[in-house]
N, C-alpha and C. Protein backbone atom coordinates (compact mmCIF):
# COMPACT_ATOMS: atom_id res chain seq x y z
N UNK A 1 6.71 3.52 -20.36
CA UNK A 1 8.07 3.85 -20.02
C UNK A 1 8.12 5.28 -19.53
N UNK A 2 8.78 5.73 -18.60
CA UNK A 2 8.99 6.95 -17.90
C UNK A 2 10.15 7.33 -18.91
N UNK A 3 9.47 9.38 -18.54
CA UNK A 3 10.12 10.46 -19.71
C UNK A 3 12.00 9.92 -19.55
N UNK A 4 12.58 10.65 -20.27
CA UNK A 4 14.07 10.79 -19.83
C UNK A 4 14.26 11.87 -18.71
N UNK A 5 15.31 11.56 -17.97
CA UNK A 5 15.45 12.85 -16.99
C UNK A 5 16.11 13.79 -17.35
N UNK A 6 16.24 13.85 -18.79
CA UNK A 6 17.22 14.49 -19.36
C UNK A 6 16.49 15.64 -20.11
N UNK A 7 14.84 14.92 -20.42
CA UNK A 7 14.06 15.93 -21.32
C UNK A 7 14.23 17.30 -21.28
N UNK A 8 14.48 18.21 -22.17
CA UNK A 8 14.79 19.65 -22.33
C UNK A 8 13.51 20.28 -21.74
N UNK A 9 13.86 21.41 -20.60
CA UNK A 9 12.73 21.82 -20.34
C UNK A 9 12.18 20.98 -18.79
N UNK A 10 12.42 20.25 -18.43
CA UNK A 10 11.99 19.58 -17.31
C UNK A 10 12.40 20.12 -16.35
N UNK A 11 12.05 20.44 -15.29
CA UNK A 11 12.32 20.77 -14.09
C UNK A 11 12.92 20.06 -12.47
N UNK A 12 13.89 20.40 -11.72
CA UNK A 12 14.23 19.04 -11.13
C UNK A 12 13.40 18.49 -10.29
N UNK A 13 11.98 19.25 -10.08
CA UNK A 13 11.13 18.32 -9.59
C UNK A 13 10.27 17.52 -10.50
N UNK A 14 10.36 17.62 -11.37
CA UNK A 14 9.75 17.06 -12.64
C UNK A 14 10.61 15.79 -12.41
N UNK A 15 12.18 15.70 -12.60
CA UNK A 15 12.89 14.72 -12.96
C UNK A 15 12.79 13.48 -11.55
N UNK A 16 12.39 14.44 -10.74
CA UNK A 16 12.98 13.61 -8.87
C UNK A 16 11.11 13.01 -9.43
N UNK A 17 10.16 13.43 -9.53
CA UNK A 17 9.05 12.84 -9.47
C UNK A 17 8.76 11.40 -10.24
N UNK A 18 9.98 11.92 -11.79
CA UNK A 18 10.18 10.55 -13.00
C UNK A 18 10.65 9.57 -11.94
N UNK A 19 11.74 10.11 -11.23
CA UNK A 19 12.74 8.77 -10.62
C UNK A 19 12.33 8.10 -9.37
N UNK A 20 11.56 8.75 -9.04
CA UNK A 20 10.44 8.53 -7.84
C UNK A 20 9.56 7.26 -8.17
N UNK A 21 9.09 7.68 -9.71
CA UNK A 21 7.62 6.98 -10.07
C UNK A 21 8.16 6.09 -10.73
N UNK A 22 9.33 5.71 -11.16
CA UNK A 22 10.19 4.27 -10.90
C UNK A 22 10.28 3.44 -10.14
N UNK A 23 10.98 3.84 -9.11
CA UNK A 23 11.02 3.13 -7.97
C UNK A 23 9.84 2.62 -7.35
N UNK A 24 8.64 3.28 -7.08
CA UNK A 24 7.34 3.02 -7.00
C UNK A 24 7.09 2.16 -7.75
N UNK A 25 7.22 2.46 -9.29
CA UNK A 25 6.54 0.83 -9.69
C UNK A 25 7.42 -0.07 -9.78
N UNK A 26 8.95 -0.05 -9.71
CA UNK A 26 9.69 -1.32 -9.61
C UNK A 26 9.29 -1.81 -8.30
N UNK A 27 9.30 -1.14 -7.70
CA UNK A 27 9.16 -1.65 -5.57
C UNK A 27 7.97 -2.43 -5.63
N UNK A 28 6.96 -1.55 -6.63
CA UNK A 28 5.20 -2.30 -6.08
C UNK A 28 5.11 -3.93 -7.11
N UNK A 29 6.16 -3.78 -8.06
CA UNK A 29 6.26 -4.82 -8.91
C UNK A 29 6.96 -6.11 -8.02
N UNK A 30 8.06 -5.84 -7.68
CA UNK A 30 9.10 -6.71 -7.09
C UNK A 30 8.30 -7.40 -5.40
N UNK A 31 7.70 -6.42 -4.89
CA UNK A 31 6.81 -6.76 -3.72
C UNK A 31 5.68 -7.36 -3.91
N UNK A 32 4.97 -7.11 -5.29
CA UNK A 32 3.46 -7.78 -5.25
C UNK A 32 3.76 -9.21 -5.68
N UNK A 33 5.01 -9.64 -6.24
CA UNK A 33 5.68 -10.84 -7.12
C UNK A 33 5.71 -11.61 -6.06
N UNK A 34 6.34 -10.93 -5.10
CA UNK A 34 6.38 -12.00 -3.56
C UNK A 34 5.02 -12.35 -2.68
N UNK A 35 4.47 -11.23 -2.75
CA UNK A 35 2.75 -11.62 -1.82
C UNK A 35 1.91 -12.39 -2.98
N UNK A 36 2.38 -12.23 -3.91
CA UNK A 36 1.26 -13.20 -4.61
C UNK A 36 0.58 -14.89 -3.96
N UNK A 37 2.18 -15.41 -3.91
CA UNK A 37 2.15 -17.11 -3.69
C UNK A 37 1.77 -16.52 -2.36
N UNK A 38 2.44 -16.23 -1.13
CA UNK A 38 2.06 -15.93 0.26
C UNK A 38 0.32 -15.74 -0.03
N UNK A 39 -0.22 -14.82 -0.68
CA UNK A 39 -1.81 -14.44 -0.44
C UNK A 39 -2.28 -15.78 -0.80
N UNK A 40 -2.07 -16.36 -2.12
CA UNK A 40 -2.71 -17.20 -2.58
C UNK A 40 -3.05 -18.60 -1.76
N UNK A 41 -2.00 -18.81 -0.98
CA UNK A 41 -1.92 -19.87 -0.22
C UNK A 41 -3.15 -19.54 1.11
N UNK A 42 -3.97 -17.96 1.33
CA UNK A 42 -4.77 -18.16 2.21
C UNK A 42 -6.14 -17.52 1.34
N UNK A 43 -5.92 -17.65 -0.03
CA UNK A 43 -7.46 -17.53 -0.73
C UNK A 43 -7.14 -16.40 -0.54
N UNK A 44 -6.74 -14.91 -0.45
CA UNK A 44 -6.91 -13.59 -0.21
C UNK A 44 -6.43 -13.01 -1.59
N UNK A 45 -7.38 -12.48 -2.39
CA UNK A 45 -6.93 -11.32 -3.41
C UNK A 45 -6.26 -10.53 -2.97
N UNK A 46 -5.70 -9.29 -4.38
CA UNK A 46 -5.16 -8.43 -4.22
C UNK A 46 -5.68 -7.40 -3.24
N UNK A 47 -7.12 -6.63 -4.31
CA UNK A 47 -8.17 -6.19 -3.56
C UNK A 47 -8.40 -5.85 -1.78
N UNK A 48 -8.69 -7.68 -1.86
CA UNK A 48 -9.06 -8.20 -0.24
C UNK A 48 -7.85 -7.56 0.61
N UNK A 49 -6.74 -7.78 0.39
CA UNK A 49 -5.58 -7.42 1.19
C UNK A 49 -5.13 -6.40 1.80
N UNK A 50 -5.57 -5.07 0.20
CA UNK A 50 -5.32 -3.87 0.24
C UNK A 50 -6.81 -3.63 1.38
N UNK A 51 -7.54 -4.28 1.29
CA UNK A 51 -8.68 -3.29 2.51
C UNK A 51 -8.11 -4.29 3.71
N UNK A 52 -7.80 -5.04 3.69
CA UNK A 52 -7.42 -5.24 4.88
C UNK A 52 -5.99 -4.64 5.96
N UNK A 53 -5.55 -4.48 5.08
CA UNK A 53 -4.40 -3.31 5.32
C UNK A 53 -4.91 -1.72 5.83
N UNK A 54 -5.56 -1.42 4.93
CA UNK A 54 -6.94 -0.81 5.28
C UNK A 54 -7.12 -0.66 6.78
N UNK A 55 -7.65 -1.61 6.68
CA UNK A 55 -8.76 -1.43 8.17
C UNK A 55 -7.83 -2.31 9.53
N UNK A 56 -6.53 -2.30 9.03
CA UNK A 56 -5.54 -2.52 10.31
C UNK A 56 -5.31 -1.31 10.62
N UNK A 57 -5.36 0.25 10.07
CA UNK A 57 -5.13 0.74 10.42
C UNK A 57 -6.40 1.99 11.18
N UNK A 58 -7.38 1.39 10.94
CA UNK A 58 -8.93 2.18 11.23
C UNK A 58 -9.38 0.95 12.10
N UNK A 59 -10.46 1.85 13.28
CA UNK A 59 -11.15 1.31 14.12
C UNK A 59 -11.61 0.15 13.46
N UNK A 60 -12.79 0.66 12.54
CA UNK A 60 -13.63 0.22 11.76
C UNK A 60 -14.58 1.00 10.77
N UNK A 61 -15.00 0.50 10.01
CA UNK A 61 -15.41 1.04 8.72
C UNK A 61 -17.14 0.44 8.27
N UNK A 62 -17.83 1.98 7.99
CA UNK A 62 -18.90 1.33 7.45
C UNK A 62 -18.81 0.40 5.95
N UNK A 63 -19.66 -0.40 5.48
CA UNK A 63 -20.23 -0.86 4.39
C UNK A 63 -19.94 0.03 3.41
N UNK A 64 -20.68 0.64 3.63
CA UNK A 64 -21.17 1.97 2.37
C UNK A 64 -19.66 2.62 2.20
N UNK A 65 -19.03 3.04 3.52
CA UNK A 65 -17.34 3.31 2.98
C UNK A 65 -16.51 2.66 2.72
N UNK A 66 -16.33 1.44 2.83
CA UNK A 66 -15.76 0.41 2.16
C UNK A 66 -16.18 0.36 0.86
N UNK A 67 -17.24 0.21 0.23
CA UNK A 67 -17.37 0.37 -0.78
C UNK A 67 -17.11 1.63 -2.14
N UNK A 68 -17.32 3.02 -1.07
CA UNK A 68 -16.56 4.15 -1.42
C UNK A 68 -15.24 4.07 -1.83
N UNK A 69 -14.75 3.58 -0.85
CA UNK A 69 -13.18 3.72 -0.68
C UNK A 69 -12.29 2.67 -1.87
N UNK A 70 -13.27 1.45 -2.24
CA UNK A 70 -12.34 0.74 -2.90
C UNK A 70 -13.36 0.78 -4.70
N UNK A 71 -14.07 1.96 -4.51
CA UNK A 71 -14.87 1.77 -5.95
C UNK A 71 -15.33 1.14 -6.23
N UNK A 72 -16.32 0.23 -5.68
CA UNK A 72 -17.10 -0.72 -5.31
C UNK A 72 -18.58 -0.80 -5.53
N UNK A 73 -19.47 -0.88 -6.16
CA UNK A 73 -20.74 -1.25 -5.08
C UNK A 73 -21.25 -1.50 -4.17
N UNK A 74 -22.25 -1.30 -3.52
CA UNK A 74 -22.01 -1.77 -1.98
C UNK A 74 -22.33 -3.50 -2.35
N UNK A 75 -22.97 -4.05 -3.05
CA UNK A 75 -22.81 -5.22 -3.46
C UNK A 75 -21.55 -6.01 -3.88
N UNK A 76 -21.03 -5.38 -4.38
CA UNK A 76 -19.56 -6.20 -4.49
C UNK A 76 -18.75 -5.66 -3.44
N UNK A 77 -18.83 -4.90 -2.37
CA UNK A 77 -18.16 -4.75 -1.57
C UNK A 77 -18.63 -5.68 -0.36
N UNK A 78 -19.77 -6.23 -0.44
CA UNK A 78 -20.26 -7.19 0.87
C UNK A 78 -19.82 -8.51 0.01
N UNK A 79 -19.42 -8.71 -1.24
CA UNK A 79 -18.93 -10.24 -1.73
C UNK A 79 -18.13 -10.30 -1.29
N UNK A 80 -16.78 -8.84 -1.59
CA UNK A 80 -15.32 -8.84 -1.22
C UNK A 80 -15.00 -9.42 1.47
N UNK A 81 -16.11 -8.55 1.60
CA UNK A 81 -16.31 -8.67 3.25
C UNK A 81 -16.91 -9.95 3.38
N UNK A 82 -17.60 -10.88 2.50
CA UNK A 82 -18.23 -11.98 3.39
C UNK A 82 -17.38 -13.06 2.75
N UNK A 83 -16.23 -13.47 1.68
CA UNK A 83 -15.42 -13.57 1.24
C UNK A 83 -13.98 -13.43 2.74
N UNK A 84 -13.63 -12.67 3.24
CA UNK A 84 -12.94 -12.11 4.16
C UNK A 84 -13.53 -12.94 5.81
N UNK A 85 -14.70 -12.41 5.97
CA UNK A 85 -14.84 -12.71 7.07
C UNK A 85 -15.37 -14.14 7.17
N UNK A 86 -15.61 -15.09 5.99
CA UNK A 86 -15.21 -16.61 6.24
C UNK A 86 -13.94 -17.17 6.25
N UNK A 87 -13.59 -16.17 6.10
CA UNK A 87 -11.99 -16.48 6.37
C UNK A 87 -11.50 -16.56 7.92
N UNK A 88 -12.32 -15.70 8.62
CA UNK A 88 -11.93 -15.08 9.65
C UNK A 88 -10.80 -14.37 9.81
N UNK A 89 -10.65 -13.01 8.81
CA UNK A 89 -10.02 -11.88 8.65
C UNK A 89 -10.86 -10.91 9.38
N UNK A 90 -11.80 -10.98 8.98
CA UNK A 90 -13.27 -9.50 9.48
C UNK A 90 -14.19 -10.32 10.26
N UNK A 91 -14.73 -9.16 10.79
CA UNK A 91 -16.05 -9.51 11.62
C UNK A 91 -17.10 -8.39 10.94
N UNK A 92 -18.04 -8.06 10.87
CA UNK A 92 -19.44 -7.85 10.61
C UNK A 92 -20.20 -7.47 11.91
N UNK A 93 -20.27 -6.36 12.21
CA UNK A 93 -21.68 -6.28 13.54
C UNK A 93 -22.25 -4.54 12.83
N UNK A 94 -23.14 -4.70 13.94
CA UNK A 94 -24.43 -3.58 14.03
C UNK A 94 -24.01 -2.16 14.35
N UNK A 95 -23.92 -1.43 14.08
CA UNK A 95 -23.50 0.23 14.70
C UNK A 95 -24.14 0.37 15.95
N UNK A 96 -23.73 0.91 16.93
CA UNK A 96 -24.21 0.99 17.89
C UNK A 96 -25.71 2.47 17.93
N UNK A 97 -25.07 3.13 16.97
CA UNK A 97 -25.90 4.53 16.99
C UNK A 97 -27.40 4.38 15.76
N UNK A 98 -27.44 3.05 15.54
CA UNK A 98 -28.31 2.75 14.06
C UNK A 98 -27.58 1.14 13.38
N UNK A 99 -28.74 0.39 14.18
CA UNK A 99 -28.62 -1.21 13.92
C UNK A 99 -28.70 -1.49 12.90
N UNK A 100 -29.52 -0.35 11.53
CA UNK A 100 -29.25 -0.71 10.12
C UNK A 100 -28.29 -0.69 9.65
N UNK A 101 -27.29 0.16 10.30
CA UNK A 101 -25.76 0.33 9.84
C UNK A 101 -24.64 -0.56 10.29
N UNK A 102 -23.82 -1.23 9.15
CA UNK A 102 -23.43 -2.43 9.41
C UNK A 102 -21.78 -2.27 9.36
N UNK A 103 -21.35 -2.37 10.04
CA UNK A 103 -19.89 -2.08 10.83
C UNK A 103 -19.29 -3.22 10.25
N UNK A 104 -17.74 -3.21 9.98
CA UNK A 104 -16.74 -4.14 9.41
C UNK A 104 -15.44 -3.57 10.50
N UNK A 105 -14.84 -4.91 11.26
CA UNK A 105 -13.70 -4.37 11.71
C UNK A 105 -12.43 -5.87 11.64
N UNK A 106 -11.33 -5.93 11.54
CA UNK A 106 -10.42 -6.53 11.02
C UNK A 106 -10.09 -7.44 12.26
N UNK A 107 -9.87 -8.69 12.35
CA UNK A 107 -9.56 -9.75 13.37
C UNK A 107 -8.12 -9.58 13.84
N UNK A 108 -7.59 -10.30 15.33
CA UNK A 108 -6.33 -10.70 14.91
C UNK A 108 -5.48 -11.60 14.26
N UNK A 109 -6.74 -12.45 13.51
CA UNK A 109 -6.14 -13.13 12.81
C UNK A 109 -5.60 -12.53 10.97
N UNK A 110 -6.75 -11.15 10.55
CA UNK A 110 -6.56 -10.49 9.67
C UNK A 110 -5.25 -9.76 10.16
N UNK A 111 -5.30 -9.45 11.14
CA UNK A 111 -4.07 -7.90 11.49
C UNK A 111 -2.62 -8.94 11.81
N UNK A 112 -2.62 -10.89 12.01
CA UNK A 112 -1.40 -11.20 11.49
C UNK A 112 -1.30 -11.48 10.38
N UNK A 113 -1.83 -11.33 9.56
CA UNK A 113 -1.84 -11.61 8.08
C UNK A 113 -1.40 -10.20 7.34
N UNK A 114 -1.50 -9.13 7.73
CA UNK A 114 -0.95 -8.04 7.06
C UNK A 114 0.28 -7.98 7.84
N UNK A 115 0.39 -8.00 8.86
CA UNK A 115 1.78 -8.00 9.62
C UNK A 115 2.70 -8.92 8.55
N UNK A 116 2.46 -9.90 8.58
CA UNK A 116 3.14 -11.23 8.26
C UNK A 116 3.84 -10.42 6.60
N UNK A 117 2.53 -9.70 5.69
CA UNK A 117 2.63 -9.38 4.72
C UNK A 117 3.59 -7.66 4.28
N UNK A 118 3.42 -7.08 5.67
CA UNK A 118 4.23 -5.91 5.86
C UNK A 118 5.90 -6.50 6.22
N UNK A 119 5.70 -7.40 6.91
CA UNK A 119 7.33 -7.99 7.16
C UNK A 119 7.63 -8.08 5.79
N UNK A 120 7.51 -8.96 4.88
CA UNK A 120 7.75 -9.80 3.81
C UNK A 120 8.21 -8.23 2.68
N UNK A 121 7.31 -7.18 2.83
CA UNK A 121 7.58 -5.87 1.96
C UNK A 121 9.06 -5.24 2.48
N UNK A 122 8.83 -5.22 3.98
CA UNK A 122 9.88 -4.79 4.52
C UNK A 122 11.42 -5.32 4.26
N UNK A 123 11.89 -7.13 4.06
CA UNK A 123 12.50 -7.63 3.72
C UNK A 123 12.99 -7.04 2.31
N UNK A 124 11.89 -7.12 1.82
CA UNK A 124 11.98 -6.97 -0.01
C UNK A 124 12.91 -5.66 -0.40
N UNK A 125 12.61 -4.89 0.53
CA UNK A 125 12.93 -3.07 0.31
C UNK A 125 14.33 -3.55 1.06
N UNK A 126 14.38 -4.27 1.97
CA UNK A 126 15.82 -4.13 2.54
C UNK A 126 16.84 -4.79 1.43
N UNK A 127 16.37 -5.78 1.24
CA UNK A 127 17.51 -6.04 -0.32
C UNK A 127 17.27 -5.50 -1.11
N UNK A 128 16.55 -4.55 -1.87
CA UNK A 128 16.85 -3.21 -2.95
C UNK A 128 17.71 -2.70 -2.32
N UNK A 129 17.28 -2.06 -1.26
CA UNK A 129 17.87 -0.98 -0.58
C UNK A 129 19.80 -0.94 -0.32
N UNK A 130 20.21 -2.16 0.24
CA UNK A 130 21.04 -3.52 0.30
C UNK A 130 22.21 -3.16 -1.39
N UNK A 131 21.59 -3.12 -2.29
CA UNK A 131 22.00 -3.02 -3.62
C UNK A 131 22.58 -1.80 -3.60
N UNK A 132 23.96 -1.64 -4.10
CA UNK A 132 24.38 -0.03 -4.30
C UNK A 132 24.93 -0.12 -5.87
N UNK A 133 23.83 -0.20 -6.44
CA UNK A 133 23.58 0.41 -7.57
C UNK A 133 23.57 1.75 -8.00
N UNK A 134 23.82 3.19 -8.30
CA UNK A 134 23.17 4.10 -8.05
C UNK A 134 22.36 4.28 -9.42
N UNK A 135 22.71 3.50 -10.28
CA UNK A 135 21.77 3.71 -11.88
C UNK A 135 20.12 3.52 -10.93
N UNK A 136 19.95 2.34 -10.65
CA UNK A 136 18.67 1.36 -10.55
C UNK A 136 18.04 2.50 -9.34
N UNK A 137 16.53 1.91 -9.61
CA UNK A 137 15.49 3.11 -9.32
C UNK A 137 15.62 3.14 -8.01
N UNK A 138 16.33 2.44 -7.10
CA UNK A 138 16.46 2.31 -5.13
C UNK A 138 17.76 3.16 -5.47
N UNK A 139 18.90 4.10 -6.00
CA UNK A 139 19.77 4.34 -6.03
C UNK A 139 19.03 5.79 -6.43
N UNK A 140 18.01 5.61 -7.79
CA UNK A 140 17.85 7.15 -8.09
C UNK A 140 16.77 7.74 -6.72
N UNK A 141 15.92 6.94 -5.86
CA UNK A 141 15.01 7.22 -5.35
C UNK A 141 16.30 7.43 -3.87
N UNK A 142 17.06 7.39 -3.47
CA UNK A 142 18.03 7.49 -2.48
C UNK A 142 18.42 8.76 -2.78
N UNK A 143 19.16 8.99 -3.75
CA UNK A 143 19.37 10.75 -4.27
C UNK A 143 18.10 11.49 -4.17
N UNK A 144 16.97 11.24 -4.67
CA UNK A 144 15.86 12.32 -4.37
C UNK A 144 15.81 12.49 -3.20
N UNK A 145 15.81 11.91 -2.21
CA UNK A 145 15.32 11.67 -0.97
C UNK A 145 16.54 12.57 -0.56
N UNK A 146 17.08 12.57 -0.66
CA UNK A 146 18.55 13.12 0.16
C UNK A 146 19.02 14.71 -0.39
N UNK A 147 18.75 14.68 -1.52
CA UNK A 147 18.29 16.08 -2.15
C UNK A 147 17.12 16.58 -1.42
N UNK A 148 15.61 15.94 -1.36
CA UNK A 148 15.01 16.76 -0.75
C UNK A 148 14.88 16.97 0.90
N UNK A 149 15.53 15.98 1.42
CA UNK A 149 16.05 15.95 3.11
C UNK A 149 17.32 17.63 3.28
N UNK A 150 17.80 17.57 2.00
CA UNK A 150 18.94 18.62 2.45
C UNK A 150 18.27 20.00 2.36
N UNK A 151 17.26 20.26 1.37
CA UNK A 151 16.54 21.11 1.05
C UNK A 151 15.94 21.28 1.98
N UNK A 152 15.45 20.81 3.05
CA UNK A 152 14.51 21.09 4.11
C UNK A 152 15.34 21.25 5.25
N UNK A 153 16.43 20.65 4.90
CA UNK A 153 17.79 21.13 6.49
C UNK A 153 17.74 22.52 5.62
N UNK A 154 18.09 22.78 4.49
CA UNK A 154 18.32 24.38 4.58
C UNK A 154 17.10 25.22 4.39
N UNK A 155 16.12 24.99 4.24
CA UNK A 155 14.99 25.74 4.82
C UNK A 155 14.41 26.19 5.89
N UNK A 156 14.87 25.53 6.76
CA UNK A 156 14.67 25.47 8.66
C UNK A 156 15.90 26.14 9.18
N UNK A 157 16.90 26.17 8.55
CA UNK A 157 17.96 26.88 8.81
C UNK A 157 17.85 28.26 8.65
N UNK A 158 17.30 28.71 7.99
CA UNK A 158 17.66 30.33 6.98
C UNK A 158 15.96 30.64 7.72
């Protein structure tokens, strides 16, 4: 459970960060509830998704950083890629600069599958958002935001 924003001693970036890190996990809660059935229906983990999201937004990615990147082994990171690319999400080829080095880059059939899955987030946030609640964490995360939007109009000003 997140502090009170009330705690004695807290600071208001202390409090905007509590009400922040609400909304964050209500949002990542309420959004992952919905991609679940959607992923499941094409065999794609959590994991799998998040690198594929990933690498919609990168050329392409070695092995060895894929495996970096998601804390991996490079062994369980070629289960998670050959897993993927029988899917025909990824492809698998050779580096051009060193044929031992083995390149991963995302299909268009992977890059409509995160699309498909970025719409579906996007929806989700529009009905929080939609809600004028101002208790609930899309109401406290609207005030931070607008507190720190004004703070930066008057910093550019002066």
């Amino acid at each position: 459970m997140s502090k009170s924003p009330h705690t004695t001693g807290e600071t208001q970036h202390e409090q905007d960060a509590q009400k922040l890190a609400d909304f964050v996990l209500f949002s990542q809660r309420s959004c992952i509830l919905r991609l679940s059935p959607e992923l499941t229906k094409g065999k794609v983990s959590f994991p799998q998704f998040f690198l594929l999201a990933y690498l919609a937004e990168e050329e392409c990615l070695s092995m060895s950083n894929i495996a970096k990147m998601m804390g991996h082994s490079t062994a369980a990171a070629t289960g998670m890629i050959d897993k993927l690319q029988e899917l025909g999400h990824l492809k698998r080829y050779a580096a051009a600069s060193d044929r031992r080095k083995i390149m991963v880059r995302i299909t268009e059939q992977g890059r409509a599958l995160v699309a498909q899955m970025h719409s579906n987030i996007a929806a989700d946030l529009a009905q929080m958002m939609a809600r004028d609640d101002a208790a609930s964490p899309m109401g406290n995360a609207r005030k931070v935001i607008s507190r720190r939007a004004a703070a930066t109009r008057s910093k550019s000003l002066n």
